[in-house]
Protein backbone atom coordinates (compact mmCIF):
# COMPACT_ATOMS: atom_id res chain seq x y z
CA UNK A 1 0.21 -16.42 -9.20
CA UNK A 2 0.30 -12.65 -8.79
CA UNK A 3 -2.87 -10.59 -9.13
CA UNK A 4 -3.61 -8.55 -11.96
CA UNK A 5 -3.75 -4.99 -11.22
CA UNK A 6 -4.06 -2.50 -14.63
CA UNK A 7 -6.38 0.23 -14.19
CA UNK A 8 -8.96 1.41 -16.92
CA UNK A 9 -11.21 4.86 -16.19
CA UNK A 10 -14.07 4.69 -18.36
CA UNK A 11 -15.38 7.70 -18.99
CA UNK A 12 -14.88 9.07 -15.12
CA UNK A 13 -16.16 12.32 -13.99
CA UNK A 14 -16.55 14.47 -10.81
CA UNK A 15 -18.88 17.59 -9.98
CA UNK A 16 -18.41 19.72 -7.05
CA UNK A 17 -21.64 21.73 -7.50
CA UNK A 18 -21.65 23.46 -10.33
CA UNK A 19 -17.98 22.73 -11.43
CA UNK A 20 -16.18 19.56 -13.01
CA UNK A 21 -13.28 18.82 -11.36
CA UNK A 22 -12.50 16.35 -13.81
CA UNK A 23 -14.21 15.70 -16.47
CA UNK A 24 -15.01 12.90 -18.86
CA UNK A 25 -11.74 11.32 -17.92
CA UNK A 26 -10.34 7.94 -19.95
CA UNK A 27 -7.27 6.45 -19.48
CA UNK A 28 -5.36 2.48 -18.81
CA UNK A 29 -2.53 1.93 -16.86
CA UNK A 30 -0.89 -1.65 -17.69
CA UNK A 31 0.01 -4.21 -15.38
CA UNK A 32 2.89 -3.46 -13.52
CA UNK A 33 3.91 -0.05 -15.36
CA UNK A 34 4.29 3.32 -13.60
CA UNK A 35 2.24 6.15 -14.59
CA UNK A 36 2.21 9.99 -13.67
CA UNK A 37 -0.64 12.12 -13.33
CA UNK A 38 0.65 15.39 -13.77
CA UNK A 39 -0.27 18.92 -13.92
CA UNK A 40 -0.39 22.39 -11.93
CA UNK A 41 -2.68 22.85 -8.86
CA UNK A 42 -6.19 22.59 -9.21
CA UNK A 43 -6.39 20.87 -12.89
CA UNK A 44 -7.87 17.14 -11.29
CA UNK A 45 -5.53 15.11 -10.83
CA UNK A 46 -5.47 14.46 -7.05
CA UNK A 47 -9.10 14.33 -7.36
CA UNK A 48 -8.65 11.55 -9.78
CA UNK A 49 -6.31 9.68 -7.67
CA UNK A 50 -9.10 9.78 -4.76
CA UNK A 51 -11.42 8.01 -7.33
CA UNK A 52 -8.71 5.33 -8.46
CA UNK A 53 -8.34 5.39 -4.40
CA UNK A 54 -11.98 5.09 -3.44
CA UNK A 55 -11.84 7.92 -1.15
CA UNK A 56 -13.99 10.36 -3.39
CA UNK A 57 -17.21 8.34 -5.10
CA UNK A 58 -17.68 9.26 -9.17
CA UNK A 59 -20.30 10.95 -10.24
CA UNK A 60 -20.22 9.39 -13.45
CA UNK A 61 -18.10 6.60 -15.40
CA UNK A 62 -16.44 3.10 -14.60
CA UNK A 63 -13.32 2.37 -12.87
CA UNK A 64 -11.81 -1.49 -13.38
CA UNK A 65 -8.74 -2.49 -11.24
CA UNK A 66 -7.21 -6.28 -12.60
CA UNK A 67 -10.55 -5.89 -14.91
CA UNK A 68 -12.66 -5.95 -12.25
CA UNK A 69 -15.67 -2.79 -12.28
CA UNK A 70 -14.96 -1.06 -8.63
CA UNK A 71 -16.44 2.50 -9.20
CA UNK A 72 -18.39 1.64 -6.32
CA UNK A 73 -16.92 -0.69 -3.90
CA UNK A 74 -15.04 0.53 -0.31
CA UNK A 75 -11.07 2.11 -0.52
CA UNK A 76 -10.50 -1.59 1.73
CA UNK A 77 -11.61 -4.01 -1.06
CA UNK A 78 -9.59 -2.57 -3.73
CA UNK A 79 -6.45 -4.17 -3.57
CA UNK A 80 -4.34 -0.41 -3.14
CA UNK A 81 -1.38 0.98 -1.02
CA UNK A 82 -1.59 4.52 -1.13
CA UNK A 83 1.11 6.95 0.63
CA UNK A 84 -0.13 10.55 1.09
CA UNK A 85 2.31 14.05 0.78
CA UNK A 86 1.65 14.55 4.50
CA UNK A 87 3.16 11.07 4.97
CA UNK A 88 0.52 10.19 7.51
CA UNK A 89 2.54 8.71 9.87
CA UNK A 90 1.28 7.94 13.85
CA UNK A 91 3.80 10.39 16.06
CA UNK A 92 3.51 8.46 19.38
CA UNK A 93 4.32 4.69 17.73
CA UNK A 94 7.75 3.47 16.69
CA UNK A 95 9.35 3.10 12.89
CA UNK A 96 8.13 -0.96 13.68
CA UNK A 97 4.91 -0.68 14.76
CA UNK A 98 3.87 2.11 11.86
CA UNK A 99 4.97 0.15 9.54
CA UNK A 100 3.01 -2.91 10.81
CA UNK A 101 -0.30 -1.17 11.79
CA UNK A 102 -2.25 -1.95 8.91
CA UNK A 103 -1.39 -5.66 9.22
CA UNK A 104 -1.73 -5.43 12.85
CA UNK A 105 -5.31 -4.17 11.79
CA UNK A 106 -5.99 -6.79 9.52
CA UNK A 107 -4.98 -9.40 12.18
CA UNK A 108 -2.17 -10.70 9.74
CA UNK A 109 -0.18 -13.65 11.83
CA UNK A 110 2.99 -13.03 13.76
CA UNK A 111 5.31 -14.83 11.27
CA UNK A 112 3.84 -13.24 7.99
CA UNK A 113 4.45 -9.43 9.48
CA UNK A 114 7.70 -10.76 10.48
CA UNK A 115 8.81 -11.82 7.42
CA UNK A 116 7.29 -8.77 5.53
CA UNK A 117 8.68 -6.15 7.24
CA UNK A 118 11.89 -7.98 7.29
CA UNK A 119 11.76 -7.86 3.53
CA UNK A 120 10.30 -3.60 3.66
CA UNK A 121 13.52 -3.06 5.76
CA UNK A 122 15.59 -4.36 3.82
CA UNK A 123 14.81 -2.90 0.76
CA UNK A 124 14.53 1.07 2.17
CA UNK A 125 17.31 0.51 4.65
CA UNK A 126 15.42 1.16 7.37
CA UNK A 127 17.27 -1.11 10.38
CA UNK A 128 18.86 1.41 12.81
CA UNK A 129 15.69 3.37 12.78
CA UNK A 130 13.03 0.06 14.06
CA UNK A 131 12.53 1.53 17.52
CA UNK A 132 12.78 5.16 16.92
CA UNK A 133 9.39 7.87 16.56
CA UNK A 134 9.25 9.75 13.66
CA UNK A 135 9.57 13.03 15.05
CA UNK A 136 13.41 11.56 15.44
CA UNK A 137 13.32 10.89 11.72
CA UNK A 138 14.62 13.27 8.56
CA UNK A 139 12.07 14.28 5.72
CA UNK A 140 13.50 11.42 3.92
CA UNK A 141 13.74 8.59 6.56
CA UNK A 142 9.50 9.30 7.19
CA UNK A 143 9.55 8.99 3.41
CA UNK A 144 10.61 5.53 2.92
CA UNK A 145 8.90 4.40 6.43
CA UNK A 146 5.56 5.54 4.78
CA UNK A 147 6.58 3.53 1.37
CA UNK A 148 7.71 0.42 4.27
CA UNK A 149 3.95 0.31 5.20
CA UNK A 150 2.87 0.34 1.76
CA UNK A 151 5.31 -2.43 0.72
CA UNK A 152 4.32 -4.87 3.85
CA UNK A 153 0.50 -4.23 2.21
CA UNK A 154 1.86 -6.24 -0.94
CA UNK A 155 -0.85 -4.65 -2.52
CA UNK A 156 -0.31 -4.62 -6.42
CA UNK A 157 -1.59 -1.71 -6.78
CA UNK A 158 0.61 1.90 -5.18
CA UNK A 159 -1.16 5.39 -5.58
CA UNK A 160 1.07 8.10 -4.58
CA UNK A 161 -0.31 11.89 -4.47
CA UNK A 162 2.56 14.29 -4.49
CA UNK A 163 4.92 12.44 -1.82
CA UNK A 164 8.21 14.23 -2.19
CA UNK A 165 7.11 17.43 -2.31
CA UNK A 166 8.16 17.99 1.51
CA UNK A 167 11.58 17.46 0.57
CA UNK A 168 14.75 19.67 -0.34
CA UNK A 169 15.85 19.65 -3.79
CA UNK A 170 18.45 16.74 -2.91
CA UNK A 171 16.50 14.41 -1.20
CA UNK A 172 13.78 14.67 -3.75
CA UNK A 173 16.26 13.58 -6.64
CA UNK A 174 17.71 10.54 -4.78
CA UNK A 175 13.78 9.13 -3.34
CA UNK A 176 12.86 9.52 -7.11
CA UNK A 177 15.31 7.31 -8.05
CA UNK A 178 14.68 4.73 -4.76
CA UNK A 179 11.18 5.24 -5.87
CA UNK A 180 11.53 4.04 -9.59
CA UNK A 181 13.72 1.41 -8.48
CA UNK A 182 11.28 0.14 -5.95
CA UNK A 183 8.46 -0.07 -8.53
CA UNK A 184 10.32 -1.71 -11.16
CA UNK A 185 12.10 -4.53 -8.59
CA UNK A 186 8.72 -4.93 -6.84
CA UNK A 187 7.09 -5.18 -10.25
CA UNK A 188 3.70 -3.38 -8.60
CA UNK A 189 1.20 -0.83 -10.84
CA UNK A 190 1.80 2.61 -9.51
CA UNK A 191 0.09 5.73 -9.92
CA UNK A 192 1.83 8.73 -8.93
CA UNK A 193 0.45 12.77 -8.66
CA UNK A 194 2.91 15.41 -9.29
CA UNK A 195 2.95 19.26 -10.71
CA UNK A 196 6.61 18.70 -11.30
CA UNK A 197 7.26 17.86 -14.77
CA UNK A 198 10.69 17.02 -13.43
CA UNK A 199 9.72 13.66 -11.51
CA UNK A 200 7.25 12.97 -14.32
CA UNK A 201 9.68 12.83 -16.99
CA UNK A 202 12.50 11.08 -15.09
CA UNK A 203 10.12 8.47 -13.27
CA UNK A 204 7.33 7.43 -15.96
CA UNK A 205 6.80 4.60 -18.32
CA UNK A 206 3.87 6.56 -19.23
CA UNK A 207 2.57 10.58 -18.25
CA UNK A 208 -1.24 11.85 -18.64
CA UNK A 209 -0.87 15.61 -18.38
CA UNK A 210 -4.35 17.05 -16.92
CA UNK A 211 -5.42 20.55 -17.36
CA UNK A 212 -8.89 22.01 -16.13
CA UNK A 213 -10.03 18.79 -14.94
CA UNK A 214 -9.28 17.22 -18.71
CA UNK A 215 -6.67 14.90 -20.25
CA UNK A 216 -4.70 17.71 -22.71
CA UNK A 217 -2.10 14.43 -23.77
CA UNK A 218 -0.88 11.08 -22.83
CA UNK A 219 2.35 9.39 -24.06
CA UNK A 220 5.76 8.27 -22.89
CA UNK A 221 7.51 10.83 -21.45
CA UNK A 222 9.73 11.32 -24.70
CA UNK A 223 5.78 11.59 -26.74
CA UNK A 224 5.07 14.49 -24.58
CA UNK A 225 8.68 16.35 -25.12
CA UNK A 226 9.12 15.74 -28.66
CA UNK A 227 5.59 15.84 -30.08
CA UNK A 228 3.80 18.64 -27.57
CA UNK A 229 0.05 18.46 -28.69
CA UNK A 230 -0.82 21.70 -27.44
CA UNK A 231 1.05 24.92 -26.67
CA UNK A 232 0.35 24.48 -23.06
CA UNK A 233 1.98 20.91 -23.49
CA UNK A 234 4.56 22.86 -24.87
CA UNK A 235 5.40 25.48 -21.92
CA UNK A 236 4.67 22.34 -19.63
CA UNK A 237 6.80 20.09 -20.09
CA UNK A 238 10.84 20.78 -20.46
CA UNK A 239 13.16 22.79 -18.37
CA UNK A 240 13.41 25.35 -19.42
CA UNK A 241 9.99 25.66 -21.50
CA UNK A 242 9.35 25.82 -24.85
CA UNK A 243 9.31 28.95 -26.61
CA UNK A 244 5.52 29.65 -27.82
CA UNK A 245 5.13 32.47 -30.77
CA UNK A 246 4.22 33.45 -33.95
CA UNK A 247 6.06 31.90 -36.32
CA UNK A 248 6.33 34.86 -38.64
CA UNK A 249 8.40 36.63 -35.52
CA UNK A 250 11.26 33.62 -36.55
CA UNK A 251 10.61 33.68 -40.48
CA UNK A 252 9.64 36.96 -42.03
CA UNK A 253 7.06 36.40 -44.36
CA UNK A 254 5.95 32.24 -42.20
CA UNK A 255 2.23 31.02 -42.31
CA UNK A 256 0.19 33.10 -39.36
CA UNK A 257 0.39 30.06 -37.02
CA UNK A 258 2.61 29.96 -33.30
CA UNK A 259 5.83 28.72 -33.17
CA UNK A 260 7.61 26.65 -30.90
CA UNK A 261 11.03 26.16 -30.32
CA UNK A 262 12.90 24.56 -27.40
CA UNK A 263 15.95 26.97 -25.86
CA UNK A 264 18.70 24.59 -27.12
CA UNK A 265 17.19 24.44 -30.66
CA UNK A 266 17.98 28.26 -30.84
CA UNK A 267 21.28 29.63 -31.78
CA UNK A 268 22.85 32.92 -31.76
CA UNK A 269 23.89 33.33 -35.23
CA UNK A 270 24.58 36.96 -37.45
CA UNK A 271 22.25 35.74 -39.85
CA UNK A 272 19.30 35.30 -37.51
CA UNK A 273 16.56 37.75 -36.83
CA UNK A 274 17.35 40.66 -34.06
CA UNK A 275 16.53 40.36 -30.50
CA UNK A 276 17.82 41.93 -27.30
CA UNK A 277 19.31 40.64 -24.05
CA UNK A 278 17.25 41.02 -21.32
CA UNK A 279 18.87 38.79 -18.39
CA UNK A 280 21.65 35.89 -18.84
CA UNK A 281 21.72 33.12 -16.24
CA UNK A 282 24.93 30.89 -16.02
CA UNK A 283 24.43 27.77 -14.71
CA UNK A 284 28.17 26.08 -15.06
CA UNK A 285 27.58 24.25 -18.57
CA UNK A 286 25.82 27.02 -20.00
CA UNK A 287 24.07 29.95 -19.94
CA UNK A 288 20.20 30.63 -20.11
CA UNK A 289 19.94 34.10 -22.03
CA UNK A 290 16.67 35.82 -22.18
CA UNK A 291 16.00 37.95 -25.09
CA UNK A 292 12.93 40.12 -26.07
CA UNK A 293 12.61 38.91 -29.82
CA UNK A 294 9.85 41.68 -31.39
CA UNK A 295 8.23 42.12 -28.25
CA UNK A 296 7.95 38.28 -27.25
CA UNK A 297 10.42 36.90 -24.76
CA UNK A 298 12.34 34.04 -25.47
CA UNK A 299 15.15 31.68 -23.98
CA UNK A 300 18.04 30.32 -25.45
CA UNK A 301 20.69 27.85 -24.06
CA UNK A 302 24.02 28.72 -24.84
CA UNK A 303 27.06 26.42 -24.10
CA UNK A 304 29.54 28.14 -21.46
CA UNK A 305 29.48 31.13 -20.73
CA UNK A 306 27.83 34.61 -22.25
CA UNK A 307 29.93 37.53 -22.64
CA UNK A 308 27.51 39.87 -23.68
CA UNK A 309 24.62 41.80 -21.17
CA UNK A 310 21.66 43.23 -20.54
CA UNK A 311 20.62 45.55 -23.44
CA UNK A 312 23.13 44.24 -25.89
CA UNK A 313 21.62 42.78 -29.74
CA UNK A 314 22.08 39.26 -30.56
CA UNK A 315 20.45 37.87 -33.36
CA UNK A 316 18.67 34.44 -33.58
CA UNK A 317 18.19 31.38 -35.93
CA UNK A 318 15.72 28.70 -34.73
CA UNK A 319 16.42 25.48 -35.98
CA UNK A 320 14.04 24.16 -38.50
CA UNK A 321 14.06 21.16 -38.16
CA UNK A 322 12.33 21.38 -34.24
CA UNK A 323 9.94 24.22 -35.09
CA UNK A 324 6.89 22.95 -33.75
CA UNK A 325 3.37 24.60 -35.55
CA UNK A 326 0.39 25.46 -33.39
CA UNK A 327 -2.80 26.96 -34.32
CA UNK A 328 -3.45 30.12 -33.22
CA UNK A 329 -7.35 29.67 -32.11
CA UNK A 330 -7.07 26.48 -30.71
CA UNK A 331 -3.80 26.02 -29.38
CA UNK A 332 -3.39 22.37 -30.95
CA UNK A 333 -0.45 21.02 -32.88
CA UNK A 334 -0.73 21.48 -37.11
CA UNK A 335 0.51 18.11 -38.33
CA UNK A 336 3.87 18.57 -40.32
């Protein structure tokens, strides 16, 4: 019968002398889901992976794993796999034997590490590289050896903090897809740290965005793009980001409220308002043009490629219907 393993923090906090590195922090992770912690540098959520982890104690609040309270018991008794940016691989042993140290560790039998890295081999095609030391490994071939030792754990719980970020723009793309793929045949929970909003949106069921050491929103990744609670979920999340700005900059005469509007929900249109080129980016498909609309820059995604350049007036027409309303003081969405 396999071991429940969804993850509740109650109420979690952590001080660092006079500072909250994350504060008041609630959120669940259901059994067997995958969940992104995401965020730029310094807003908590490493920190709050430690917690999960048991490598940084709480200063206040509850965390449950499988329903059980473990706020306060040892990283060992937590029932976790956790694989670290730095990959933390041992240098002088072979592909085999890192795999198989924490199970050597543990004093698992013979057979059973035999049959589980058999299994962790075969799923990260890993064979031709059993007897060789990392240093004679790629970025991405240490990658999947450090996922191989978290897979032989068969821990139902995997905590990742930021593990592609080593890699090359490629080689990130294709382990976020081995990663997903993993998760989802190996049906574990899996909480995974990243600033890029990138891997969050192509990899979660579910994404808590963190700023300042606080939850700013939670949702499915499609929540987050669509319904932005607050302008900085806005600029977050989407590539490129949302246009933020008052609204009476896109309709003469709008509420006194920010505006935001997504590049491709902006056209170039004769009966828009006028803005200036500034810089026009073609990437193939289209072009990203950058305008200064009234003194506010903004983006727009244009199919093909732009024929006008820098200096030259366009005028603009947002789409209506994907304005998004913000209030000015507080930065939160204004329900439609």
């Amino acid at each position: 019968m396999k071991q429940r393993a969804d993850i509740a923090l109650d109420h979690v906090s952590k001080s660092f002398a006079a500072s909250n590195a994350v504060d008041d922090v609630s959120f669940r992770v259901e059994d067997g889901t995958f969940l992104v912690l995401l965020g730029p540098s310094g807003c908590g959520k490493s920190t709050t992976l430690r917690m999960i982890a048991g490598l940084e104690p709480v200063t206040s609040g509850r965390i449950l794993i499988g329903g059980r309270d473990v706020t306060h018991e040892p990283s060992a008794k937590r029932g976790i796999a956790m694989v670290f940016q730095n990959y933390a691989l041992f240098p002088h042993m072979s592909v085999r034997d890192n795999i198989l140290f924490g199970l050597s560790v543990r004093k698992v039998p013979q057979a059973e590490q035999k049959k589980r890295l058999e299994r962790a081999v075969d799923l990260l095609a890993l064979g031709p590289y059993l007897a060789r030391k990392p240093g004679q490994l790629s970025g991405g071939q240490q990658q999947r050896v450090a996922l191989g030792r978290a897979i032989v754990a068969e821990a139902p719980v995997c905590l990742m903090d930021e593990p592609l970020s080593n890699l090359d723009a490629k080689l990130r793309a294709e382990m976020r897809r081995e990663i997903r793929a993993l998760q989802r045949r190996l049906g574990i929970t899996m909480i995974y740290v990243t600033h890029d909003q990138i891997e969050a949106m192509t990899m979660a069921d579910h994404i808590v965005l963190m700023k300042d050491g606080r939850i700013e929103q939670e949702g499915t990744p499609e929540d987050l793009y669509r319904r932005p609670a607050t302008t900085f979920a806005a600029s977050f999340i989407g590539t490129p980001p949302m246009n933020v700005l008052p609204l009476n900059v896109l309709r003469p005469g709008a509420e006194d409220c920010l505006a935001g509007i997504r590049p491709e929900n902006l056209a170039i249109d004769g009966a828009g308002v006028s803005a200036r080129i500034v810089s026009a980016e073609y990437l193939g498909a289209d072009t990203l043009v950058e305008a200064d609309l009234a003194g506010h820059t903004v983006l727009v995604r244009v199919a093909g490629q732009f024929a006008l350049g820098t200096g030259d007036e366009i005028r603009l027409r947002a789409d209506t219907d994907h304005i998004h309303r913000f209030d000015r003081a507080s930065g939160r969405r204004i329900a439609s």
